[in-house]
N, C-alpha and C. Protein backbone atom coordinates (compact mmCIF):
# COMPACT_ATOMS: atom_id res chain seq x y z
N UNK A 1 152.47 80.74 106.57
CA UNK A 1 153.17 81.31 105.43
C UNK A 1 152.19 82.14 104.61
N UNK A 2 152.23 83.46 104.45
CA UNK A 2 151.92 84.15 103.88
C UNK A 2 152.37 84.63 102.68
N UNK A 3 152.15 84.15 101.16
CA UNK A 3 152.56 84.79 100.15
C UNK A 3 152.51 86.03 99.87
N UNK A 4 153.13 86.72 99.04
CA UNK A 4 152.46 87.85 97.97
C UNK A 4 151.87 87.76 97.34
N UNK A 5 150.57 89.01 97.33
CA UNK A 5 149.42 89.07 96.35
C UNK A 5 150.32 88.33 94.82
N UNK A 6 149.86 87.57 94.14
CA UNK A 6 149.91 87.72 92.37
C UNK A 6 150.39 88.88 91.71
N UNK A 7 150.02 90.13 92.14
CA UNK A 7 150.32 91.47 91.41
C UNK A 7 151.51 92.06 91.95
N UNK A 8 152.22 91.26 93.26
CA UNK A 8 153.02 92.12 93.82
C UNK A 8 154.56 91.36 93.39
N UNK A 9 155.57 91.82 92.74
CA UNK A 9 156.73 91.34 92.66
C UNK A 9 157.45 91.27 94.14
N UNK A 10 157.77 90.53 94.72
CA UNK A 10 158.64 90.62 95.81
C UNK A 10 159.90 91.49 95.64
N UNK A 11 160.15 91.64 94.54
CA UNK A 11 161.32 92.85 94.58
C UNK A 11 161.10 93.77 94.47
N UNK A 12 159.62 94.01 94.72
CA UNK A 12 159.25 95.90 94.85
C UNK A 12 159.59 95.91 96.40
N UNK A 13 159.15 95.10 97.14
CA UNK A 13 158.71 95.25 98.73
C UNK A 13 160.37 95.99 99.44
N UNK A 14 159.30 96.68 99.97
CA UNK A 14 160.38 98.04 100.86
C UNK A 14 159.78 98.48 102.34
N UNK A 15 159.00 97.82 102.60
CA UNK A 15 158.70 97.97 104.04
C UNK A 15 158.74 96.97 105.08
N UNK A 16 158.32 96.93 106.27
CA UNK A 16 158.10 95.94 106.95
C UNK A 16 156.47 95.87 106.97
N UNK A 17 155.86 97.26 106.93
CA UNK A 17 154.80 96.88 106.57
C UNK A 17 154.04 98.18 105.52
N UNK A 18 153.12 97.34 104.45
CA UNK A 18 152.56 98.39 103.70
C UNK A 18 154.04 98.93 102.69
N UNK A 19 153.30 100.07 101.58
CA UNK A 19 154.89 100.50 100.27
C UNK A 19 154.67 101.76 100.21
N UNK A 20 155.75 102.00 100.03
CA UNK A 20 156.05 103.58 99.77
C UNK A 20 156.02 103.81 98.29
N UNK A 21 156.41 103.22 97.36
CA UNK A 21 156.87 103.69 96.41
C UNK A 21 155.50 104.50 95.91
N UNK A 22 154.68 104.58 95.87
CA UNK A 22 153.46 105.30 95.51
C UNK A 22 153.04 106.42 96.00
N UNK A 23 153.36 106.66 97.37
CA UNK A 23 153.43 107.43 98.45
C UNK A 23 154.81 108.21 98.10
N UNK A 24 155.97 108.01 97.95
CA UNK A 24 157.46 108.59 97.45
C UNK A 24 156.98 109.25 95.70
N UNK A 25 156.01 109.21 95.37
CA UNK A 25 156.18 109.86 93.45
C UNK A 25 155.07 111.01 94.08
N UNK A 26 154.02 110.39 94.43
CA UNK A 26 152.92 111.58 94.85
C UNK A 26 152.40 112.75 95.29
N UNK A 27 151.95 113.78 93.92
CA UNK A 27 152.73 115.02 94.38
C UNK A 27 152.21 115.32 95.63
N UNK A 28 151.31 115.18 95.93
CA UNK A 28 150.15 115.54 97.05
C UNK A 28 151.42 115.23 98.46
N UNK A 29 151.94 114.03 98.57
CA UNK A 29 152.97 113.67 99.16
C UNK A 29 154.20 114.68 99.56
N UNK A 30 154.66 115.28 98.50
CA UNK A 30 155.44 116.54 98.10
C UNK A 30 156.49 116.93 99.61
N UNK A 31 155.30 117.63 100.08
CA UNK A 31 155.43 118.28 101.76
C UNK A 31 155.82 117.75 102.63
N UNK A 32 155.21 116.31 102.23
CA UNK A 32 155.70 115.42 103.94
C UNK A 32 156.11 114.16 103.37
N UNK A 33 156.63 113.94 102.74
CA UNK A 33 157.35 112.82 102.35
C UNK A 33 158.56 112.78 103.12
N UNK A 34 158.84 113.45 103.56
CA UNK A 34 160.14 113.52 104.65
C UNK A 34 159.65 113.19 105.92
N UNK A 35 158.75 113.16 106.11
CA UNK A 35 158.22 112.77 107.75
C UNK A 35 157.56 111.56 108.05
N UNK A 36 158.77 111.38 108.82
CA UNK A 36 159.33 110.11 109.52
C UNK A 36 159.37 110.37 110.49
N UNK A 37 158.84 109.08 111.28
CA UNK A 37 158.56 108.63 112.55
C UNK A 37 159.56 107.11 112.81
N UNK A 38 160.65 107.26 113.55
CA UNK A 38 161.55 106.47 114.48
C UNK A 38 160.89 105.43 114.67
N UNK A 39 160.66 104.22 114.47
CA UNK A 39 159.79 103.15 115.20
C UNK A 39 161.02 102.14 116.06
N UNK A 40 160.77 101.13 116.76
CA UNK A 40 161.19 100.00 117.20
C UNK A 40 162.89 99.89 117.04
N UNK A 41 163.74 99.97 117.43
CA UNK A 41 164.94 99.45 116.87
C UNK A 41 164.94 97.33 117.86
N UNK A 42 165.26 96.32 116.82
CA UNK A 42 165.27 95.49 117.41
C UNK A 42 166.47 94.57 117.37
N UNK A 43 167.08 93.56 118.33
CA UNK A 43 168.06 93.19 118.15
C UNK A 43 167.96 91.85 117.30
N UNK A 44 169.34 91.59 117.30
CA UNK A 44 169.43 90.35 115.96
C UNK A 44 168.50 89.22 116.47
N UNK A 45 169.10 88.65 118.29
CA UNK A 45 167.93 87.81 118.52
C UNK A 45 166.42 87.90 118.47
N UNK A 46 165.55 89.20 118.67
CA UNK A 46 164.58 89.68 118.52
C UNK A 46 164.29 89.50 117.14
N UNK A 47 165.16 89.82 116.14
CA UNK A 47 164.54 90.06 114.53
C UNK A 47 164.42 88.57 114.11
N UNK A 48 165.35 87.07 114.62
CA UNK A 48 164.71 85.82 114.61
C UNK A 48 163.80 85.57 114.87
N UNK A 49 163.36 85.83 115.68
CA UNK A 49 161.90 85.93 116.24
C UNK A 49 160.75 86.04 115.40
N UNK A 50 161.21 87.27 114.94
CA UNK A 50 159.92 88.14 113.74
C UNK A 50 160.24 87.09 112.65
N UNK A 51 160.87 87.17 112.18
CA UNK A 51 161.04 86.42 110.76
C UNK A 51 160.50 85.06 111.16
N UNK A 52 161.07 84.20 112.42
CA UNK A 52 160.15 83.19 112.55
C UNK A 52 158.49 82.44 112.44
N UNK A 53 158.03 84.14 112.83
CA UNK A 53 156.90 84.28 112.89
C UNK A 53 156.56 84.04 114.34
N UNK A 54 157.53 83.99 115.17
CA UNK A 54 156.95 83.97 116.40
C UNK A 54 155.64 84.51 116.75
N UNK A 55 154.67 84.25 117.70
CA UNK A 55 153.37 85.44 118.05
C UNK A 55 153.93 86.57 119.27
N UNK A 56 152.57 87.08 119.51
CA UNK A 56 152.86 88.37 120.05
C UNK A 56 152.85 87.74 121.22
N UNK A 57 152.06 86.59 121.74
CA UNK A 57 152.00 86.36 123.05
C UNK A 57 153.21 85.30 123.48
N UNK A 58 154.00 84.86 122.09
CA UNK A 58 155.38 84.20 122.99
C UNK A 58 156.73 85.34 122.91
N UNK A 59 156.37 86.42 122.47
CA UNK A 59 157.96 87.28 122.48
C UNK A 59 158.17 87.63 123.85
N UNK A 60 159.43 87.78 124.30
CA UNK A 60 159.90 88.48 125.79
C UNK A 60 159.00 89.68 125.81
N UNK A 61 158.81 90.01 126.88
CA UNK A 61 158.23 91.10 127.64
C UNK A 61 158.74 92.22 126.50
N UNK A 62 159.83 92.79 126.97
CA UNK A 62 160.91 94.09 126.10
C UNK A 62 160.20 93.68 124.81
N UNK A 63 160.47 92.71 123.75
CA UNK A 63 159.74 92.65 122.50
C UNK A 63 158.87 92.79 122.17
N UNK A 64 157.81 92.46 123.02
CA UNK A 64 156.31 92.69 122.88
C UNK A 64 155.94 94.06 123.12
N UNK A 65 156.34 94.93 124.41
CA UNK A 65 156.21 96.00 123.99
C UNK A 65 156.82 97.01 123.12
N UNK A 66 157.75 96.35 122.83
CA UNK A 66 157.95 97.48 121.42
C UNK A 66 156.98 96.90 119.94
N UNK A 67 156.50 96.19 120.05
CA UNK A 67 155.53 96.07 119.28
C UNK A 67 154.39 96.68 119.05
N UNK A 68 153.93 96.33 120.46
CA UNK A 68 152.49 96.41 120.74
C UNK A 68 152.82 98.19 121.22
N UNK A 69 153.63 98.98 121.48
CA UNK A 69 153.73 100.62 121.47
C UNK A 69 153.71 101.04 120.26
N UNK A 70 154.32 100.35 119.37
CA UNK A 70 154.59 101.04 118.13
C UNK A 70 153.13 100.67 117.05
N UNK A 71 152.55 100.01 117.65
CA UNK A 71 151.13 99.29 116.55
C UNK A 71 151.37 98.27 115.88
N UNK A 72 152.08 97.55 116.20
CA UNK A 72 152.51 96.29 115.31
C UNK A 72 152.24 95.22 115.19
N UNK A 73 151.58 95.31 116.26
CA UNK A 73 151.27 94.02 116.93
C UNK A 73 150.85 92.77 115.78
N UNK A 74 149.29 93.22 115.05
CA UNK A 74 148.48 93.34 114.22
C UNK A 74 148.85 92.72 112.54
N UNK A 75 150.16 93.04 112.61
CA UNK A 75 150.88 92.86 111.30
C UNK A 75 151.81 91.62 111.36
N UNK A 76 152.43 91.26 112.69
CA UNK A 76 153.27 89.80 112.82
C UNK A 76 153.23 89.15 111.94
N UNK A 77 151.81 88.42 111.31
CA UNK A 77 151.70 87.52 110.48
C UNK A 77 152.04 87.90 109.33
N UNK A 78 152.72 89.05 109.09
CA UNK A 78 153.34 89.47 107.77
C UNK A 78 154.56 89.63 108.00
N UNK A 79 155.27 89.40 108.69
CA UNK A 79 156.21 89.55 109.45
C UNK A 79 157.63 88.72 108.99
N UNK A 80 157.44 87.79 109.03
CA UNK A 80 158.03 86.67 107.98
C UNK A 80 158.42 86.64 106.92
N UNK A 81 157.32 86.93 106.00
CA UNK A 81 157.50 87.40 104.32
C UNK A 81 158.44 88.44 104.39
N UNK A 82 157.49 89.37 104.91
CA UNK A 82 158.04 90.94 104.48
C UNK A 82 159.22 91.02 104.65
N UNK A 83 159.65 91.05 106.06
CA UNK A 83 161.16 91.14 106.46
C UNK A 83 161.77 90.00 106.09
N UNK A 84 161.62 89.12 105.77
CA UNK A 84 162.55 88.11 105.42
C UNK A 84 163.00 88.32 103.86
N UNK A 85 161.91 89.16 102.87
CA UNK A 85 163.10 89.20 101.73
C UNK A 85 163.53 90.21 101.58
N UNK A 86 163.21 91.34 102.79
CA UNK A 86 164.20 92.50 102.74
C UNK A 86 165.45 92.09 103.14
N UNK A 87 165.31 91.10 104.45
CA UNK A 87 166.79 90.51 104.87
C UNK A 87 167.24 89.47 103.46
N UNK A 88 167.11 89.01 103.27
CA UNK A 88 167.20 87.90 101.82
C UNK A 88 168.09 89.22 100.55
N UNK A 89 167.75 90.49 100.75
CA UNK A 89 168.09 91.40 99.27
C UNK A 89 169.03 91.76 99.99
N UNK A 90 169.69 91.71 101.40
CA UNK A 90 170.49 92.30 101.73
C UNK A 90 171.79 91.57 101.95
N UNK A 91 171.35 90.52 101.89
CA UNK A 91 172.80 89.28 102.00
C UNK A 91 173.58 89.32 100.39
């Protein structure tokens, strides 16, 4: 179980990993704030998984590499938190 930093309200969090909102005001940002990159789409059984905290070395084959293609690998252990109170704000 991984908390949030002290400084971070859980109702800022908007990613699965890392925040935009700083990155979204910044003028420097301006230009490419629109560019987006498609990552992973995963299914409901797969997204139990993540939120479980499953590891990288027990997900199905198909899961793992969409992980481990997209760079994700690395971040799992945030995996839980993060997405779980984005899923949590959405119920």
């Amino acid at each position: 179980d991984v908390p949030f930093p002290d400084w971070i309200d859980p109702s800022w969090h908007n990613c699965l990993v890392g925040c935009l909102h700083c990155q979204k005001v910044c003028p420097a940002n301006k230009k490419v704030i629109k560019w987006t990159k498609s990552g992973p789409t995963f299914s409901e059984e797969e997204t139990k998984m993540l939120v479980s905290g499953t590891t990288v070395e027990n997900l199905p084959e198909e899961t793992r590499s969409k992980v481990e293609e997209h760079g994700l690998a690395n971040y799992l252990f945030v995996y839980p938190r993060n997405l779980g109170i984005i899923l949590e704000r959405e119920q």
